[in-house]
Protein backbone atom coordinates (compact mmCIF):
# COMPACT_ATOMS: atom_id res chain seq x y z
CA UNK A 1 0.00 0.00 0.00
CA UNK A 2 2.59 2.70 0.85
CA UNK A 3 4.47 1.73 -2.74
CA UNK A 4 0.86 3.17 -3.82
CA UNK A 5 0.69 6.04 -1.96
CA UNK A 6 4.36 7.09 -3.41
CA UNK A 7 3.80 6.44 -6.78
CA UNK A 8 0.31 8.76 -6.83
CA UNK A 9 2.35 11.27 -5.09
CA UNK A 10 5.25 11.56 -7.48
CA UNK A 11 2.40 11.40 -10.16
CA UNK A 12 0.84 14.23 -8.97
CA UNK A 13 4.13 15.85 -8.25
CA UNK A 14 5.30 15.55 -12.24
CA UNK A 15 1.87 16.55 -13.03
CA UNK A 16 2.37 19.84 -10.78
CA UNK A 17 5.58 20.83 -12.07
CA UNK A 18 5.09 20.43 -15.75
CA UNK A 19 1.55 21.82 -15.28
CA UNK A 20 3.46 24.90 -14.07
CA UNK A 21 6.13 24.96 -16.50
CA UNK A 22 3.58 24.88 -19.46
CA UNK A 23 1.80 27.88 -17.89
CA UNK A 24 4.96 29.91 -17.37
CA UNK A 25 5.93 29.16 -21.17
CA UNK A 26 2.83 30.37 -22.59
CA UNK A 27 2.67 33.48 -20.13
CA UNK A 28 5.69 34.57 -21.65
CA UNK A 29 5.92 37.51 -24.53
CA UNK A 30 8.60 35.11 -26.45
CA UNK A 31 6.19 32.13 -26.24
CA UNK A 32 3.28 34.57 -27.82
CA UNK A 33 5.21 34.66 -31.25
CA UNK A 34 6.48 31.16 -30.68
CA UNK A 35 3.14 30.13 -30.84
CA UNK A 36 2.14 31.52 -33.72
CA UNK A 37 4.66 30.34 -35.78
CA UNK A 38 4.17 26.73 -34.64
CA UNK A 39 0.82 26.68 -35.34
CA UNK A 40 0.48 28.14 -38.44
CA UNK A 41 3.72 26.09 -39.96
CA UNK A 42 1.47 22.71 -39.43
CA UNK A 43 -1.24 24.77 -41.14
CA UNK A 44 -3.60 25.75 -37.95
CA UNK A 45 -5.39 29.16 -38.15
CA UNK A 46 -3.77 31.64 -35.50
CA UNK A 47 -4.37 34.75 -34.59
CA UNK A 48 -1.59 36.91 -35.92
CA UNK A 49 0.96 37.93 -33.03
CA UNK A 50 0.51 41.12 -31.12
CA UNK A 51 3.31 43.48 -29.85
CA UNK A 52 2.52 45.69 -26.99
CA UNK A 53 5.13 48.00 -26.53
CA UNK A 54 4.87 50.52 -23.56
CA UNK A 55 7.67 53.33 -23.22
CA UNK A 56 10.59 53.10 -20.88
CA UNK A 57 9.41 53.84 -17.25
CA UNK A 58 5.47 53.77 -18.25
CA UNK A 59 4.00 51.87 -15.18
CA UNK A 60 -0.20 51.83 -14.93
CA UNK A 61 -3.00 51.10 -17.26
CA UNK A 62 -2.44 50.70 -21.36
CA UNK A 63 -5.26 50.79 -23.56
CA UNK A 64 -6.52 50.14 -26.76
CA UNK A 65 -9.52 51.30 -28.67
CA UNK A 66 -10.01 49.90 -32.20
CA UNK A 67 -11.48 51.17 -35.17
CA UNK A 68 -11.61 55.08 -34.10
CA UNK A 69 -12.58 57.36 -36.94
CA UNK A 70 -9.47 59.74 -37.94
CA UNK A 71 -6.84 57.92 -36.00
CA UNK A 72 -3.69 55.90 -37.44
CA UNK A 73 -4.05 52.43 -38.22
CA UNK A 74 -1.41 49.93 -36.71
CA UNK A 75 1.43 48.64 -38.66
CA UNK A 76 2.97 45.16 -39.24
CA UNK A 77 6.08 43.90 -38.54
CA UNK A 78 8.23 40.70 -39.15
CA UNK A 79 4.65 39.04 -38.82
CA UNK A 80 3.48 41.22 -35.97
CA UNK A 81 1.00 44.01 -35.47
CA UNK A 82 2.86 46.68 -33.49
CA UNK A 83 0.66 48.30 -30.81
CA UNK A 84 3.13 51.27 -29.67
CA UNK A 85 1.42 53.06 -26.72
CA UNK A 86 1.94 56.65 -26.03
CA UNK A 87 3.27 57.83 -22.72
CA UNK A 88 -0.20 58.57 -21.48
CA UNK A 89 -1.29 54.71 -22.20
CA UNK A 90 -3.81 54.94 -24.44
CA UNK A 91 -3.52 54.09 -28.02
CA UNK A 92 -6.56 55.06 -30.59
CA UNK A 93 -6.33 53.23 -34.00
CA UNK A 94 -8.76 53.09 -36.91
CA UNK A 95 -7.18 49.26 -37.61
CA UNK A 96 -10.34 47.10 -36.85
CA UNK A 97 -10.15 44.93 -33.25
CA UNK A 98 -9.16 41.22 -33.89
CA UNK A 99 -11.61 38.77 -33.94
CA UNK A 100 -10.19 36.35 -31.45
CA UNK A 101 -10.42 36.82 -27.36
CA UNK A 102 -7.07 35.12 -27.02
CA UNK A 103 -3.90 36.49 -25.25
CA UNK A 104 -1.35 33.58 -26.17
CA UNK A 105 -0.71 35.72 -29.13
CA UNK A 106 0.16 38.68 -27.16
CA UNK A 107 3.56 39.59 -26.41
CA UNK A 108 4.36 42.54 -24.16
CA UNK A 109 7.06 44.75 -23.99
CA UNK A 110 9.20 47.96 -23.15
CA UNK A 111 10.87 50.23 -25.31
CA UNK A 112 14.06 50.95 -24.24
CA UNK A 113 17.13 53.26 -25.68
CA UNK A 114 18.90 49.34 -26.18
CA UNK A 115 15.75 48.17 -27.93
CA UNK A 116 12.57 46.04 -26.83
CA UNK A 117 13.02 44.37 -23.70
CA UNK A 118 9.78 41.50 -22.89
CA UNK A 119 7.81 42.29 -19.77
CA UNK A 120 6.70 39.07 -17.67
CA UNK A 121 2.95 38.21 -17.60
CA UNK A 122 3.82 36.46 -14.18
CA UNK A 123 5.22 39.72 -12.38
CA UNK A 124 4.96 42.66 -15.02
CA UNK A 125 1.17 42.60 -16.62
CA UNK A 126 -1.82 42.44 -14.62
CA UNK A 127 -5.46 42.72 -15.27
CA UNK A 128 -5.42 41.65 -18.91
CA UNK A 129 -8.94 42.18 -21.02
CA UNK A 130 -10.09 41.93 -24.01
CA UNK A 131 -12.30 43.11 -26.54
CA UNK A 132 -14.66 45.70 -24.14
CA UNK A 133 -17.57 46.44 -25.95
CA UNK A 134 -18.90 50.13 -25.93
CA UNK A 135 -22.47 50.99 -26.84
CA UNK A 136 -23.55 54.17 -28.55
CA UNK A 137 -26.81 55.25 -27.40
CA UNK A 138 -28.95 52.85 -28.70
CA UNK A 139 -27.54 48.70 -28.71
CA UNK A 140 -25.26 49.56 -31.65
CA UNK A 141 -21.54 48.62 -31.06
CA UNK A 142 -19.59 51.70 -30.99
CA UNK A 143 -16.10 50.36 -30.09
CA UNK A 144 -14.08 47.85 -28.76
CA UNK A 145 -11.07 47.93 -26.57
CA UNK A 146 -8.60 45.81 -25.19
CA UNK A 147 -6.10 46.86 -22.59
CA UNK A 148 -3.67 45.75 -19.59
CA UNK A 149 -2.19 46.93 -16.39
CA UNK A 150 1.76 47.18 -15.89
CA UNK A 151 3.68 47.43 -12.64
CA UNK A 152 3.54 45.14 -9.58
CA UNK A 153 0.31 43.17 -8.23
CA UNK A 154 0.42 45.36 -5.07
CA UNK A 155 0.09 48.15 -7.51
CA UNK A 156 -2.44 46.47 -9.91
CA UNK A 157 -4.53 46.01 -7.24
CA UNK A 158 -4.56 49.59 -5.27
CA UNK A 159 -5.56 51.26 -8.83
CA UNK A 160 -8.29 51.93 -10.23
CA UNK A 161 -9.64 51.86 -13.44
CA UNK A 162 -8.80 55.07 -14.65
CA UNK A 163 -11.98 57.29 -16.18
CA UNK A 164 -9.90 58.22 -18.87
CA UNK A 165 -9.42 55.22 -20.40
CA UNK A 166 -13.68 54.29 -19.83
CA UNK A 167 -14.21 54.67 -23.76
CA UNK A 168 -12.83 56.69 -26.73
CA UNK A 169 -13.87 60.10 -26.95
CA UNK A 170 -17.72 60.78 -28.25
CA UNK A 171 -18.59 57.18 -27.22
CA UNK A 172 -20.97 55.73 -24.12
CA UNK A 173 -20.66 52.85 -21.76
C-alpha cells in the first residue's frame, strides 16, 4: 500500500511541475510569437501575433480602442501588429479589433534606448482584457477595446480603473 501512496504522489508531483512549466511558457511575450509560428507552420489558423510596446518607465494602465474614426491604423512587422502606446497609455487606432479573445498571441514589452526588452505576464502585466464592448446610445456597437495593467500586483490592485481610459472620446458605456 505505501508503494501506492508514493507512486500517486510523485504522479501528482510531475503533473504539478510540468503543469506549471507549461503555464509559465505560454505566459511569456517570447512564447506569444512562438506560438504563432508553430501553429500556423502545421497549417492551424492563429491569430496573428501582437506586440505591446509601452515606453521606458510607463507603469499603470495601457489601452486600446479599435477602429476610431481619424486615427492611425497599426502597422505590421516581421509578422506582428505593433501596438506602440503613447506615454499617457492609451492608443486610438482606426485598424479594426481582432476577432479572437485570445492572449497567447500577445507579447508585451518595453521600449528601451537598447531596444525592446519583454515584460513578464507572471510579475509585469496584470489585469489583462479583451475586446470591451462600448455601446452608442442605442444597442449599436460603438467600439471595442482591449487593454492591460503594468507594474507590480500590489500596484495592480490599489488602482483603479482610470476614467480616462472608460471609452474613446464621443462614445458611451
Amino acid at each position: 500500500m505505501a508503494n501506492i501512496g508514493r507512486l500517486i504522489a510523485v504522479i501528482a508531483a510531475v503533473t504539478l511541475v510540468v503543469g506549471a512549466a507549461v503555464f509559465l511558457i505560454f505566459r511569456s511575450s517570447i512564447a506569444s510569437e512562438g506560438l504563432y509560428r508553430v501553429k500556423t507552420a502545421v497549417g492551424l489558423d492563429a491569430a496573428t501575433t501582437e506586440r505591446h510596446v509601452v515606453p521606458e518607465g510607463f507603469e499603470g494602465w495601457a489601452v486600446v480602442h479599435y477602429a476610431v474614426e481619424g486615427a492611425p491604423r497599426l502597422v505590421e512587422e516581421d509578422g506582428a501588429v505593433i501596438l506602440e502606446y503613447p506615454a499617457t497609455g492609451r492608443l486610438n487606432t482606426s485598424t479594426a479589433a481582432p476577432d479572437d479573445e485570445g492572449f497567447l498571441h500577445r507579447g508585451y514589452y518595453r521600449r528601451t534606448a537598447g531596444g525592446l526588452v519583454p515584460l513578464s505576464r507572471v510579475g509585469d502585466i496584470w489585469g489583462e482584457f479583451s475586446h470591451r464592448q462600448f455601446l452608442d446610445f442605442g444597442s449599436e456597437v460603438a467600439g471595442r477595446s482591449s487593454g492591460f495593467f503594468v507594474g507590480s500586483m500590489t500596484e495592480f490592485l490599489d488602482t483603479e480603473w482610470p476614467a480616462e481610459h472608460a471609452a474613446p472620446v464621443g462614445v458611451r458605456e
